[in-house]
C-alpha atoms as a PDB file:
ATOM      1  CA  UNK A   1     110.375 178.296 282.446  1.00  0.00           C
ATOM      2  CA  UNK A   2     109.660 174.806 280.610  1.00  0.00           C
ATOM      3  CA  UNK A   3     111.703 172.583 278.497  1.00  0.00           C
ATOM      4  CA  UNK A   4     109.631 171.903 275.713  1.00  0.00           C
ATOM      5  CA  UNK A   5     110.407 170.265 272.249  1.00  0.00           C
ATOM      6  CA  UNK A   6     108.119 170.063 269.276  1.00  0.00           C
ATOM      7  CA  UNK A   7     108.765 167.430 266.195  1.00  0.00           C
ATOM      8  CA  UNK A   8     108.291 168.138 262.553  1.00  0.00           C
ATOM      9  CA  UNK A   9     110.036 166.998 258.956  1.00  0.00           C
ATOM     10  CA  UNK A  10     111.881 167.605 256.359  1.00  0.00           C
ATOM     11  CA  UNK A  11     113.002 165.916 252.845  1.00  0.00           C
ATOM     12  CA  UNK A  12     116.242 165.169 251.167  1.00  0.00           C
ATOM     13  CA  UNK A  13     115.505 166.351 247.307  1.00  0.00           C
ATOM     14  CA  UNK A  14     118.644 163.553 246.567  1.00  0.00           C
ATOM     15  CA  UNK A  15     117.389 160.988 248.344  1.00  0.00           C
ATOM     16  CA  UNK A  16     114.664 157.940 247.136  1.00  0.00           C
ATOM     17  CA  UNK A  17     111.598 157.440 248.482  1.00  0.00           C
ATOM     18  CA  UNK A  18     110.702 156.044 251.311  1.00  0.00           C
ATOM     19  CA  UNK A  19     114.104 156.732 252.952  1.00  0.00           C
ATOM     20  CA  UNK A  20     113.981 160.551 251.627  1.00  0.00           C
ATOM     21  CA  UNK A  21     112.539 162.292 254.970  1.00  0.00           C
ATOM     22  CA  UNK A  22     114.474 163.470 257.937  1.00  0.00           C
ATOM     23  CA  UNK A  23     112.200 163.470 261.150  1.00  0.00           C
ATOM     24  CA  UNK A  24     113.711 166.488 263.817  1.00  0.00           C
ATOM     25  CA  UNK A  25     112.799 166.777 267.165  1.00  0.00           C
ATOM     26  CA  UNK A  26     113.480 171.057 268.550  1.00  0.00           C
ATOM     27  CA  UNK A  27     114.055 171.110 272.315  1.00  0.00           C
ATOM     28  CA  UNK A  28     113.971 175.296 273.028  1.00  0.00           C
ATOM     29  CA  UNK A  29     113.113 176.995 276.542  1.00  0.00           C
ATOM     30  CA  UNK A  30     109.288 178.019 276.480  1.00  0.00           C
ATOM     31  CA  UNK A  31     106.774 179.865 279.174  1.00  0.00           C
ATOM     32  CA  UNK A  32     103.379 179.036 280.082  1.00  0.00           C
ATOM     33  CA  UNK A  33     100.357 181.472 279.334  1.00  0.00           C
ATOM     34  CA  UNK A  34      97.770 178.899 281.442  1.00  0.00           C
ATOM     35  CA  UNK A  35      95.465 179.490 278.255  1.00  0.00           C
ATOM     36  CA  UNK A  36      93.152 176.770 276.955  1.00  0.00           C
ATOM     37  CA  UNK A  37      94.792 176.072 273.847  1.00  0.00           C
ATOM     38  CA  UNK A  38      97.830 175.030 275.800  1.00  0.00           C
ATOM     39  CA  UNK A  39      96.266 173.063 277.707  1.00  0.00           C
ATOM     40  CA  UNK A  40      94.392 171.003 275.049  1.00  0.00           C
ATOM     41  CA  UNK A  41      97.304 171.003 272.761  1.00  0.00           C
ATOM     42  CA  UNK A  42     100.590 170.671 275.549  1.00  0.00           C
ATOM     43  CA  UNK A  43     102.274 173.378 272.710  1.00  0.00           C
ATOM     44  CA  UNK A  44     103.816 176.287 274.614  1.00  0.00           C
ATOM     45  CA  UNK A  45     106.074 179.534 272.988  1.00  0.00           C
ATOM     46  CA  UNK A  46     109.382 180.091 273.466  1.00  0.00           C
ATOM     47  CA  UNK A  47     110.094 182.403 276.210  1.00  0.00           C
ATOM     48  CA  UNK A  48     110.347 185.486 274.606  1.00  0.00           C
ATOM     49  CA  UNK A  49     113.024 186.948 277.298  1.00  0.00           C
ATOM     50  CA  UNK A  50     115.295 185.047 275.417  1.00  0.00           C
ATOM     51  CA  UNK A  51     115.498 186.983 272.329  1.00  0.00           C
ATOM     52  CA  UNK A  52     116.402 185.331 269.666  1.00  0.00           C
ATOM     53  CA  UNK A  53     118.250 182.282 270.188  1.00  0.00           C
ATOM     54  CA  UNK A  54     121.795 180.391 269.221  1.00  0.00           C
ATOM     55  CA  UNK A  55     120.552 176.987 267.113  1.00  0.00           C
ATOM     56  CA  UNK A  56     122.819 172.993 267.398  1.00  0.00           C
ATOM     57  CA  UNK A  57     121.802 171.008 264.868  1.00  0.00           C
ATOM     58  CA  UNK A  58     123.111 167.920 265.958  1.00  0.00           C
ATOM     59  CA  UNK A  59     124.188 164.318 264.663  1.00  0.00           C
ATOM     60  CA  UNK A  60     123.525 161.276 266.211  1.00  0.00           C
ATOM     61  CA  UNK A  61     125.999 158.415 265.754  1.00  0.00           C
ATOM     62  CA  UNK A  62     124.821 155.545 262.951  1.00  0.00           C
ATOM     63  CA  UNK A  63     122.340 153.658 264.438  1.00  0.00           C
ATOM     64  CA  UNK A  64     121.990 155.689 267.530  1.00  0.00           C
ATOM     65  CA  UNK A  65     118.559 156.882 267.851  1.00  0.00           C
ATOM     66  CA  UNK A  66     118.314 160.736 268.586  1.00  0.00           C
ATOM     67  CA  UNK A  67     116.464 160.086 271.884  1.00  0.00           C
ATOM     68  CA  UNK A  68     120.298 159.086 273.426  1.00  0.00           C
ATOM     69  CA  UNK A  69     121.022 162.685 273.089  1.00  0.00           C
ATOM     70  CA  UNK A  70     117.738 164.220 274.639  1.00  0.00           C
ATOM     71  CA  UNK A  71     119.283 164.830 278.061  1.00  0.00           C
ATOM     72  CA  UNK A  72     122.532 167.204 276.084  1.00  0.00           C
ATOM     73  CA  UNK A  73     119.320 168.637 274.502  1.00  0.00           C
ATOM     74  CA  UNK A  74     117.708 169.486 277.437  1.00  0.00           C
ATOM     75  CA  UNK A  75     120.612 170.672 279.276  1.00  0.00           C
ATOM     76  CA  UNK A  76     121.406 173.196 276.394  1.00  0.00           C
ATOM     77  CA  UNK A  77     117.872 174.567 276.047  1.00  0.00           C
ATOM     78  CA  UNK A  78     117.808 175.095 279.701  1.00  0.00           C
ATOM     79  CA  UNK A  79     120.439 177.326 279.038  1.00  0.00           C
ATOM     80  CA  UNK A  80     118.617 179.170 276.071  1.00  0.00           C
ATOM     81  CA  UNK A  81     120.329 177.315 273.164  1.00  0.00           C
ATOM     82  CA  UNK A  82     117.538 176.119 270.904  1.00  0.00           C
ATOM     83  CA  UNK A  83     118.676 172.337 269.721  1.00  0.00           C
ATOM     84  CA  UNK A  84     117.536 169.782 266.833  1.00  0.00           C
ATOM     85  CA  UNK A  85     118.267 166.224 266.925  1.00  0.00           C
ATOM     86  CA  UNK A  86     116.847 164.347 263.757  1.00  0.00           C
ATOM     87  CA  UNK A  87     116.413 160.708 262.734  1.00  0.00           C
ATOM     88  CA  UNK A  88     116.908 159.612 259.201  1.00  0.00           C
ATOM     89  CA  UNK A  89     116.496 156.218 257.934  1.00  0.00           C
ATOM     90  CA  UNK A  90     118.537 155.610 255.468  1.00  0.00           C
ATOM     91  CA  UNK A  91     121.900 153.952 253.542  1.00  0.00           C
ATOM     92  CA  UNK A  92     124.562 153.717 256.037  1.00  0.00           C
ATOM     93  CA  UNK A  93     126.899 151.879 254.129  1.00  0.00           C
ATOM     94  CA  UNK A  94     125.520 150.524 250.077  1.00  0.00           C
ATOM     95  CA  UNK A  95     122.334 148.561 250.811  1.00  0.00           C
ATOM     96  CA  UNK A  96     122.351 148.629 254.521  1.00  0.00           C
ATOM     97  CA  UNK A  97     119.501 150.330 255.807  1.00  0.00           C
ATOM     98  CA  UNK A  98     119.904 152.264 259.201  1.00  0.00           C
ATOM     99  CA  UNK A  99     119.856 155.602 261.040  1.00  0.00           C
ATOM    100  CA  UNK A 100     122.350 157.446 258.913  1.00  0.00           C
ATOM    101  CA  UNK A 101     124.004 160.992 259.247  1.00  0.00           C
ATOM    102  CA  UNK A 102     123.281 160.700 254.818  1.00  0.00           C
ATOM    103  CA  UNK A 103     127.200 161.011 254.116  1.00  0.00           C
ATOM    104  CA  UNK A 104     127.328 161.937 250.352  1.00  0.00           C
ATOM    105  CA  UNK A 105     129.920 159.495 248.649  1.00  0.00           C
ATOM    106  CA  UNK A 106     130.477 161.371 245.825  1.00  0.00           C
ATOM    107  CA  UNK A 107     131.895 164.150 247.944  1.00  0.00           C
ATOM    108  CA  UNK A 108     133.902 162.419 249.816  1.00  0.00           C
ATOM    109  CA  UNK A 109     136.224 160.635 247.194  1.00  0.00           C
ATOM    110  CA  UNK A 110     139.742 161.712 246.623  1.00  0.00           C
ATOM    111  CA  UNK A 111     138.777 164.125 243.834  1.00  0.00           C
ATOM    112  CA  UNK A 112     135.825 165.770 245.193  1.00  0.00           C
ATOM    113  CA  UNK A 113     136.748 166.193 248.709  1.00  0.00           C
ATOM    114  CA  UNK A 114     136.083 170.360 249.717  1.00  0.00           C
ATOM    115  CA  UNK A 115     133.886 171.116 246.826  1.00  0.00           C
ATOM    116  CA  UNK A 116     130.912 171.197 249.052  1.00  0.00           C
ATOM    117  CA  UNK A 117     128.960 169.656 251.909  1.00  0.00           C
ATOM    118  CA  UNK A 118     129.502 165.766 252.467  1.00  0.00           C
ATOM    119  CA  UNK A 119     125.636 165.413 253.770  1.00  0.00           C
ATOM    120  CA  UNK A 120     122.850 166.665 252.765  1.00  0.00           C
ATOM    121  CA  UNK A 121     120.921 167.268 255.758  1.00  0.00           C
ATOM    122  CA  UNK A 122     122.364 170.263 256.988  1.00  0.00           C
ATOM    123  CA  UNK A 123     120.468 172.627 254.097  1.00  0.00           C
ATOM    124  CA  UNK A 124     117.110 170.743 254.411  1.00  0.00           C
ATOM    125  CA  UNK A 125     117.116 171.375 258.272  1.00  0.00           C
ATOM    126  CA  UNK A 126     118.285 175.088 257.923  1.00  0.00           C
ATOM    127  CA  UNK A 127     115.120 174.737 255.907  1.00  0.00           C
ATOM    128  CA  UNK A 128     112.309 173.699 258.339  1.00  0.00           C
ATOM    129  CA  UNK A 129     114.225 176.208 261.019  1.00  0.00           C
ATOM    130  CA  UNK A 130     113.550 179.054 258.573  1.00  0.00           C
ATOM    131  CA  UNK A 131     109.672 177.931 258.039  1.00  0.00           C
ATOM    132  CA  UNK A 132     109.387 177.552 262.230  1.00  0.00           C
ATOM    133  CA  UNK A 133     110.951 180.774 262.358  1.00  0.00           C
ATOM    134  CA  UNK A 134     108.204 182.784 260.433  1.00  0.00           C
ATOM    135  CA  UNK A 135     104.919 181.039 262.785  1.00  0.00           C
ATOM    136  CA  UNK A 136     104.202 178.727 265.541  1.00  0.00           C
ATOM    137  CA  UNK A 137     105.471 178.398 268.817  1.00  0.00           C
ATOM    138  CA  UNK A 138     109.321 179.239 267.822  1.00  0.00           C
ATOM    139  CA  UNK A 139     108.287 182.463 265.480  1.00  0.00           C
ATOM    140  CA  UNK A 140     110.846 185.086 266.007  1.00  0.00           C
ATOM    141  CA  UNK A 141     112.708 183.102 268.468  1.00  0.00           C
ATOM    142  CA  UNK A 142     115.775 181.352 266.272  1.00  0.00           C
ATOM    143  CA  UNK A 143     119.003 183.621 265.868  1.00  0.00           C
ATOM    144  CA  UNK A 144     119.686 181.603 262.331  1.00  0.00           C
ATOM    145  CA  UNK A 145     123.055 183.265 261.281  1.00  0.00           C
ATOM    146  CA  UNK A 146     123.779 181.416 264.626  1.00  0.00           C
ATOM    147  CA  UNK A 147     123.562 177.935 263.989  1.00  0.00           C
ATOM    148  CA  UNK A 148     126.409 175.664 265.709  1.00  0.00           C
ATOM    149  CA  UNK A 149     126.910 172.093 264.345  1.00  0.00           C
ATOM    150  CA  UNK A 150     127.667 169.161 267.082  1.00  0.00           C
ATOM    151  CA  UNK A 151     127.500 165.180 266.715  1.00  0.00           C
ATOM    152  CA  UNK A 152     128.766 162.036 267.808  1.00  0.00           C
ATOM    153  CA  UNK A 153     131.024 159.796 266.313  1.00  0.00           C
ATOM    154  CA  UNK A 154     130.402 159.602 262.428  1.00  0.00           C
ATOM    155  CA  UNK A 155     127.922 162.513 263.420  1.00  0.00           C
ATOM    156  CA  UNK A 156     131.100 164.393 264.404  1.00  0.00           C
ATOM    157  CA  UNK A 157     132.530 163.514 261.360  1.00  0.00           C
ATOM    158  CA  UNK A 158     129.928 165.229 259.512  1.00  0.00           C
ATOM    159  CA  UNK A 159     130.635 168.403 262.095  1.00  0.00           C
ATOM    160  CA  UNK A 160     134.276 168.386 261.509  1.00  0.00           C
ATOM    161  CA  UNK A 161     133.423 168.032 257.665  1.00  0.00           C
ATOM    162  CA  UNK A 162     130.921 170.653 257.210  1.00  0.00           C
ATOM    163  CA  UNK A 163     131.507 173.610 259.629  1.00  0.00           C
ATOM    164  CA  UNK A 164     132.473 175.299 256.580  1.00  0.00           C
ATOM    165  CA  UNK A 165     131.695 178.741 255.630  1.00  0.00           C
ATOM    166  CA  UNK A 166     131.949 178.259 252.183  1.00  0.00           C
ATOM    167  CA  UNK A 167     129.378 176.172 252.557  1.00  0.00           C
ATOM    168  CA  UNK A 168     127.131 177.455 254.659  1.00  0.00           C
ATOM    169  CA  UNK A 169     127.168 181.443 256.240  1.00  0.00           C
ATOM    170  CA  UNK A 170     124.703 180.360 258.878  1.00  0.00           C
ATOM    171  CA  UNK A 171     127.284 178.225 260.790  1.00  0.00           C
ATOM    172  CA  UNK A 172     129.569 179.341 263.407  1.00  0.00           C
ATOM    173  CA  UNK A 173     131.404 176.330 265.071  1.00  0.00           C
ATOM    174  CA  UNK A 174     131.266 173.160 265.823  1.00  0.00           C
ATOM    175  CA  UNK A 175     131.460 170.351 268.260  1.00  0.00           C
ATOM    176  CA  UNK A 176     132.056 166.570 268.553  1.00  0.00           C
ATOM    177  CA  UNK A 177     132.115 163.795 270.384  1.00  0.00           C
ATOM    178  CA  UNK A 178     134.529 160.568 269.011  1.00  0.00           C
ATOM    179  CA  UNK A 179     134.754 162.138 265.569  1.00  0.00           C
ATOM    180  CA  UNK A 180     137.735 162.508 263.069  1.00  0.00           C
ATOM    181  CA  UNK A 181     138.911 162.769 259.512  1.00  0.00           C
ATOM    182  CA  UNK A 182     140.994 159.897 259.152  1.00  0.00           C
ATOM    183  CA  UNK A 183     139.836 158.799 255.668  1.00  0.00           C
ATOM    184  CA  UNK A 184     138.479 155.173 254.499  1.00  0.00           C
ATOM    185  CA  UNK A 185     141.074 153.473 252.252  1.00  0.00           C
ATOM    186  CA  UNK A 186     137.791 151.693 250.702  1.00  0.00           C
ATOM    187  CA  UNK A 187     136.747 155.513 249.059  1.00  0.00           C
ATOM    188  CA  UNK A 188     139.995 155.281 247.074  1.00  0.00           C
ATOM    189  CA  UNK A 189     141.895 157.289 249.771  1.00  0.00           C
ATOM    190  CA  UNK A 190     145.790 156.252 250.710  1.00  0.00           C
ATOM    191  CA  UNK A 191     146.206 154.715 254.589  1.00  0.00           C
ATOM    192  CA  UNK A 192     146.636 157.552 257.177  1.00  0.00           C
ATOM    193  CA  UNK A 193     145.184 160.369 255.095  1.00  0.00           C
ATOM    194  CA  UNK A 194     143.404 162.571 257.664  1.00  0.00           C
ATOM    195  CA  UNK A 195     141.272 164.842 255.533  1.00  0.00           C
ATOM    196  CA  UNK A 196     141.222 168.759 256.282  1.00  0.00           C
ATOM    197  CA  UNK A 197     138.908 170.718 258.654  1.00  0.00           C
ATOM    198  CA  UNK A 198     138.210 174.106 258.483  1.00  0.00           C
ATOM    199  CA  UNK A 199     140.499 176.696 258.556  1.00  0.00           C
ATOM    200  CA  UNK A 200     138.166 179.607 259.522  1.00  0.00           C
ATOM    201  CA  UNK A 201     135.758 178.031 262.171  1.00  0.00           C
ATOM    202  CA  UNK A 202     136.174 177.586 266.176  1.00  0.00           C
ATOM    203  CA  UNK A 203     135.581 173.747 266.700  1.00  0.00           C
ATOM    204  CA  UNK A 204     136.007 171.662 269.798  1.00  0.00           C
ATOM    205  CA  UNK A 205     136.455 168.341 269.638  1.00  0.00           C
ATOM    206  CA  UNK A 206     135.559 165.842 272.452  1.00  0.00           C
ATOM    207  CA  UNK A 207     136.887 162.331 272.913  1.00  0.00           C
ATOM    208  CA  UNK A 208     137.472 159.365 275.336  1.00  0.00           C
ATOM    209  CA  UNK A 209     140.910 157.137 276.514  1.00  0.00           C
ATOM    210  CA  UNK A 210     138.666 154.219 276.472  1.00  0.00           C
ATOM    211  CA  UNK A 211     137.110 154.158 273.004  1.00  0.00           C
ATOM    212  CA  UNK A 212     137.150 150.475 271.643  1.00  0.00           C
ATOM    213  CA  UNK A 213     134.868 151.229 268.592  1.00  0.00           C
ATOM    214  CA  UNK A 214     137.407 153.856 266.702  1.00  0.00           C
ATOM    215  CA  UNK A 215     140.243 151.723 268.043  1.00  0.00           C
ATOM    216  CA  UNK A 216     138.251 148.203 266.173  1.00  0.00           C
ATOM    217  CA  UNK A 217     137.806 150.470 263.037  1.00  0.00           C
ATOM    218  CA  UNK A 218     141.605 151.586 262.660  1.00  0.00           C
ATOM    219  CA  UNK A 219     141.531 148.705 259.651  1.00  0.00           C
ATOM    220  CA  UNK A 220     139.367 150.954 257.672  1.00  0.00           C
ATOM    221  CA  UNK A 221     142.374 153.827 257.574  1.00  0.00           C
ATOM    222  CA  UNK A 222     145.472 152.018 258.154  1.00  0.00           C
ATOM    223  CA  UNK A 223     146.088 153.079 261.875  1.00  0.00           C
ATOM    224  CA  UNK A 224     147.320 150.935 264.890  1.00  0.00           C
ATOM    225  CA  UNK A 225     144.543 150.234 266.943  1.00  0.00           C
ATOM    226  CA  UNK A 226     144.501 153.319 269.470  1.00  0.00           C
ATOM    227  CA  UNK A 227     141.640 154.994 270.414  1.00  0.00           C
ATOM    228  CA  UNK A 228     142.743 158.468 270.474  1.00  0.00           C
ATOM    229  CA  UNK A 229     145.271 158.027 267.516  1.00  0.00           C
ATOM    230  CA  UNK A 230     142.662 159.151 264.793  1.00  0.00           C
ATOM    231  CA  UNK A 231     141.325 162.279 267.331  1.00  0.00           C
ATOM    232  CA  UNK A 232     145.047 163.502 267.712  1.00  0.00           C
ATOM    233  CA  UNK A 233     146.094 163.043 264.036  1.00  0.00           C
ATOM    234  CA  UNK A 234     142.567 164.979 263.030  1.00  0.00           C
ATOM    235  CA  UNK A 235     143.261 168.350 265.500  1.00  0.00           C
ATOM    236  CA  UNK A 236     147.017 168.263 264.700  1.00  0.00           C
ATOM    237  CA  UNK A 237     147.017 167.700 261.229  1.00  0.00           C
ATOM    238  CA  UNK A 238     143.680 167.865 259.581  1.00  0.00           C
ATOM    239  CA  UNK A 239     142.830 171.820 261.064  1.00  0.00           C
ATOM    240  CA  UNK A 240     145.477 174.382 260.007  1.00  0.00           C
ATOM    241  CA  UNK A 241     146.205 177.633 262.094  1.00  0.00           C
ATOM    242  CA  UNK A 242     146.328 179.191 265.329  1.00  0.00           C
ATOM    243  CA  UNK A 243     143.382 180.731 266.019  1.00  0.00           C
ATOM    244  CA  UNK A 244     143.100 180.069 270.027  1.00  0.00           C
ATOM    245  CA  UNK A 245     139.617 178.678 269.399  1.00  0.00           C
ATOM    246  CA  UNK A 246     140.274 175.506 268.458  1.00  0.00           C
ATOM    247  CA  UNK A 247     140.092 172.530 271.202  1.00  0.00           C
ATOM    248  CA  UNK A 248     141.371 168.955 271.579  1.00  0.00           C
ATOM    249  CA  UNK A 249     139.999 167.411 274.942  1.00  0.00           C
ATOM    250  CA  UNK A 250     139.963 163.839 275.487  1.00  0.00           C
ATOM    251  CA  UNK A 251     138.288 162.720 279.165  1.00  0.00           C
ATOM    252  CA  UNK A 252     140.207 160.248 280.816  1.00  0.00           C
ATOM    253  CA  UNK A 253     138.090 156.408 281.346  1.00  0.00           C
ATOM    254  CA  UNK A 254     135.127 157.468 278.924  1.00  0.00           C
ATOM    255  CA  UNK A 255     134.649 155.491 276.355  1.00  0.00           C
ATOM    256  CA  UNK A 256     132.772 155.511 272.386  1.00  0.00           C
ATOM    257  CA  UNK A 257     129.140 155.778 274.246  1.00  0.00           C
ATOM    258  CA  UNK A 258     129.891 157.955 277.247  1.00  0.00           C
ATOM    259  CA  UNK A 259     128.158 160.822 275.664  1.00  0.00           C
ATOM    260  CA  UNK A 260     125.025 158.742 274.230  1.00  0.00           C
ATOM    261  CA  UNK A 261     122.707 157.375 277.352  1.00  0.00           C
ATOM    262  CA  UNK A 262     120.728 155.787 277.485  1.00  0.00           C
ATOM    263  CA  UNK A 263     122.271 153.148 274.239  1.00  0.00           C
ATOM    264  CA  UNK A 264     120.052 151.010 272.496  1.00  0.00           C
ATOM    265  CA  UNK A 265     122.445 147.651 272.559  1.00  0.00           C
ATOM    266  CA  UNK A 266     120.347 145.967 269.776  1.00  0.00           C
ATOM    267  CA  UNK A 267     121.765 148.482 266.820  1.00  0.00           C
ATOM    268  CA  UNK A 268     125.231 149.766 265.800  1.00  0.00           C
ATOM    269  CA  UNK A 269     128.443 148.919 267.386  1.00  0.00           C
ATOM    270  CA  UNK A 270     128.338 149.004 270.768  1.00  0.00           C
ATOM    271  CA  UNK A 271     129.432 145.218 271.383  1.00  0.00           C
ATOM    272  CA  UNK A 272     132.683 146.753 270.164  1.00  0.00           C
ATOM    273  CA  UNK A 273     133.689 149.396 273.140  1.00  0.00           C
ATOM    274  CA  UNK A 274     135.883 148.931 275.603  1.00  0.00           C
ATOM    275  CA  UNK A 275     134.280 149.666 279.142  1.00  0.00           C
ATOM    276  CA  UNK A 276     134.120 153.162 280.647  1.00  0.00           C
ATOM    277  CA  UNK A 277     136.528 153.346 283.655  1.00  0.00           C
ATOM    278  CA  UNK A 278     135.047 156.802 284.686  1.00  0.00           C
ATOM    279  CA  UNK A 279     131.775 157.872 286.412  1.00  0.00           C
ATOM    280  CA  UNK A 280     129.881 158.222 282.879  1.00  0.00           C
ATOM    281  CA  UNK A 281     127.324 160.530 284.559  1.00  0.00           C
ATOM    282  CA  UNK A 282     130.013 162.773 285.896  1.00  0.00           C
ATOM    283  CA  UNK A 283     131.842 162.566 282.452  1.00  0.00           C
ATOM    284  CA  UNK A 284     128.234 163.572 280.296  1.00  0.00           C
ATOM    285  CA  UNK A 285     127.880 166.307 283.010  1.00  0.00           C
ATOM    286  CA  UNK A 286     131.210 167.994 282.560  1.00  0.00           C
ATOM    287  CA  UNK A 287     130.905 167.452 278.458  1.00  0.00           C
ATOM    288  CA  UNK A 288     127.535 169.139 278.487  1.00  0.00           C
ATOM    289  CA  UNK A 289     129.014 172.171 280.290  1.00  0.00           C
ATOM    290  CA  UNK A 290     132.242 172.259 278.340  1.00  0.00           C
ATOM    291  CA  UNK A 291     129.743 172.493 275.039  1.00  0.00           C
ATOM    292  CA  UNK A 292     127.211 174.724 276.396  1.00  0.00           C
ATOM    293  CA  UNK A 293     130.409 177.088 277.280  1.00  0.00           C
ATOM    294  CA  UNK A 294     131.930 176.253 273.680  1.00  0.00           C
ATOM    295  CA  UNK A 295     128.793 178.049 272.535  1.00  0.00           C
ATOM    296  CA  UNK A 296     128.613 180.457 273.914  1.00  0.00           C
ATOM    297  CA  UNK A 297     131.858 181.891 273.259  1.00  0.00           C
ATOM    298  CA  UNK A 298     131.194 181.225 269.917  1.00  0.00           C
ATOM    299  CA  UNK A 299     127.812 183.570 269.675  1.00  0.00           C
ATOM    300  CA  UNK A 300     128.203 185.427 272.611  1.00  0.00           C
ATOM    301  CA  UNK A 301     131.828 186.017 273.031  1.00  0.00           C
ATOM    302  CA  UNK A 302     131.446 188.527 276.494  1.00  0.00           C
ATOM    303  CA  UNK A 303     130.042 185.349 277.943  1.00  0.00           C
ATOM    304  CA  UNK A 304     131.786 183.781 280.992  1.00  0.00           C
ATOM    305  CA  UNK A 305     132.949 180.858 281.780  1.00  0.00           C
ATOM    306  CA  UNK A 306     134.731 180.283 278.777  1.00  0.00           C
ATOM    307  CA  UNK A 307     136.125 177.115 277.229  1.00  0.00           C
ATOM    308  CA  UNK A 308     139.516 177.430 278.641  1.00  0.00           C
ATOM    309  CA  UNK A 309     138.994 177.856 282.545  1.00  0.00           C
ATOM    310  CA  UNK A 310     137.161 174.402 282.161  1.00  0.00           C
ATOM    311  CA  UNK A 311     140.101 172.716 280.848  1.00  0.00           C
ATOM    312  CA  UNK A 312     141.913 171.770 284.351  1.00  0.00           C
ATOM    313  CA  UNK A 313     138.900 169.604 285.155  1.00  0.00           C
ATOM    314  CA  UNK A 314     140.392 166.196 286.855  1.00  0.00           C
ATOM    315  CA  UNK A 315     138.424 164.352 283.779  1.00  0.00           C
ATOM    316  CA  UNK A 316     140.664 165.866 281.029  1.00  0.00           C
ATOM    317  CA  UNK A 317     143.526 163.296 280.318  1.00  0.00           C
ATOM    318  CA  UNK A 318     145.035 165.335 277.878  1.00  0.00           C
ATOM    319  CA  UNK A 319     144.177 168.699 276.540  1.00  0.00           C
ATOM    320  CA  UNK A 320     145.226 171.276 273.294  1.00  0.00           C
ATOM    321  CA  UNK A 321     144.343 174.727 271.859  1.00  0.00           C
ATOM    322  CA  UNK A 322     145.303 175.970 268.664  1.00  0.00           C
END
């Protein structure tokens, strides 16, 4: 079996031109033929034993290029879970161009929040994933009504946002890394709002003791400067229920970048973080797992290991199911 990935685009109907295309990059598990074609071309098909496969569409953080999440990408296709990361440049904040995760103001103010998607992107890539679906190397090989959402910091905002089923029946959970719902006082929202999840989706949400970039940004909601403060206040009070499939974990020394490597220092934030205290490669390898299990209890729920015997890992500082 081979890793391979192939690249293709998509556009944003709402956005302008030029900064209306989303570029995606689809790591899946494929098998060689040795035929001439592939040879000339380096395009190989997904390995059919797979059957059709689960789908992570996945957010990078602002300003994080998609190629810091290639080695989660590879790890999960190795394991038969097709994944998409995606650049878009963009608006991340009014007139500031950037990679952006294309958060919709409008439906994030106080009197549109939860009557529909907060980005765009998430339709427009279910889009090209239906077109590879029908021809090409990938034809046959996508299990769409099985589409998991994950990202990284305002990435995992957009996860924790948008794994909605009102809003879209193709998605069945979602992960993060270093995101929240703690809402910007600047869209009109009061200080320490934390802005509600999904009630009807299994979600597992990722974080780090060390994070200096959520704990520099606590101005923008009206929080004391702690790093997991926002994480906590998002799993206990922005996602309602008891479902058992809901995790908090937060991994004791990583930091806001742990789960992004490599960084590229010259964009975004990272001047900001506190430094990692843990073995970062240990931490990434135990995340990776922890997700790829996540998953797979969420689309293949006879699967084993599951979520929960992961938890007593001596990275976990602290630890919550509901």
């Amino acid at each position: 079996m081979f890793i391979r990935s192939l690249y293709t685009a998509t556009k944003i109907d709402s956005a302008i031109a030029p900064f209306d295309t989303l570029h995606l990059k689809v790591f899946y598990p494929a098998i060689a033929t040795g035929s001439e074609a592939e040879r000339m071309s380096g395009v190989m098909k997904a390995d059919p034993s797979k059957g059709p496969m689960p789908i992570v569409i996945f957010f990078s953080g602002i300003n994080l290029g998609a190629e810091s999440y290639a080695w989660l990408a590879m790890q999960l296709a190795e394991r038969g879970i097709v994944t998409v990361l995606f650049n878009w440049v963009g608006e991340t904040l009014p007139g500031v161009i950037g990679l952006t995760v294309g958060v919709d103001i409008k439906q994030v103010r106080p009197n549109t929040y939860g009557s529909g998607p907060t980005t765009p992107a998430i339709s427009a890539i279910h889009r090209a994933l239906c077109l590879l679906n029908v021809s090409g190397p990938l034809a046959g090989a996508l299990a769409l009504n099985k589409i998991v959402l994950g990202g990284h910091s305002a990435g995992g905002t957009m996860v924790l946002q948008n794994a909605e089923p009102r809003y879209f029946n193709y998605v069945v959970g979602g992960f993060c890394y270093a995101g929240h719902t703690m809402a910007a006082t600047m869209l009109g929202w009061p200080a320490q709002t934390v802005l509600p999840c999904s009630s009807n989706m299994p979600l597992l949400m990722l974080g780090g003791t060390r994070d200096g970039v959520i704990a520099a940004s606590s101005i923008r909601y009206g929080n004391a400067d702690d790093p997991a403060l926002p994480l906590r206040r998002t799993f206990e009070n922005g996602i309602s229920g008891n479902r058992g499939d809901r995790y908090f974990v937060l991994i004791a020394g990583a930091n806001h970048f742990t789960l992004a490597h490599p960084v590229d220092d010259s964009a975004g934030r990272s001047f900001l973080d506190l430094r990692a205290t843990c073995d970062e490669n240990a931490a990434r390898g135990f995340m990776a797992n922890l997700i790829e299990a996540f998953i797979y209890d969420v689309t293949k729920p006879t699967h084993n290991p599951t979520v929960v015997a992961l938890l007593s890992h001596s990275l976990v500082s602290e630890s919550h199911t509901k």
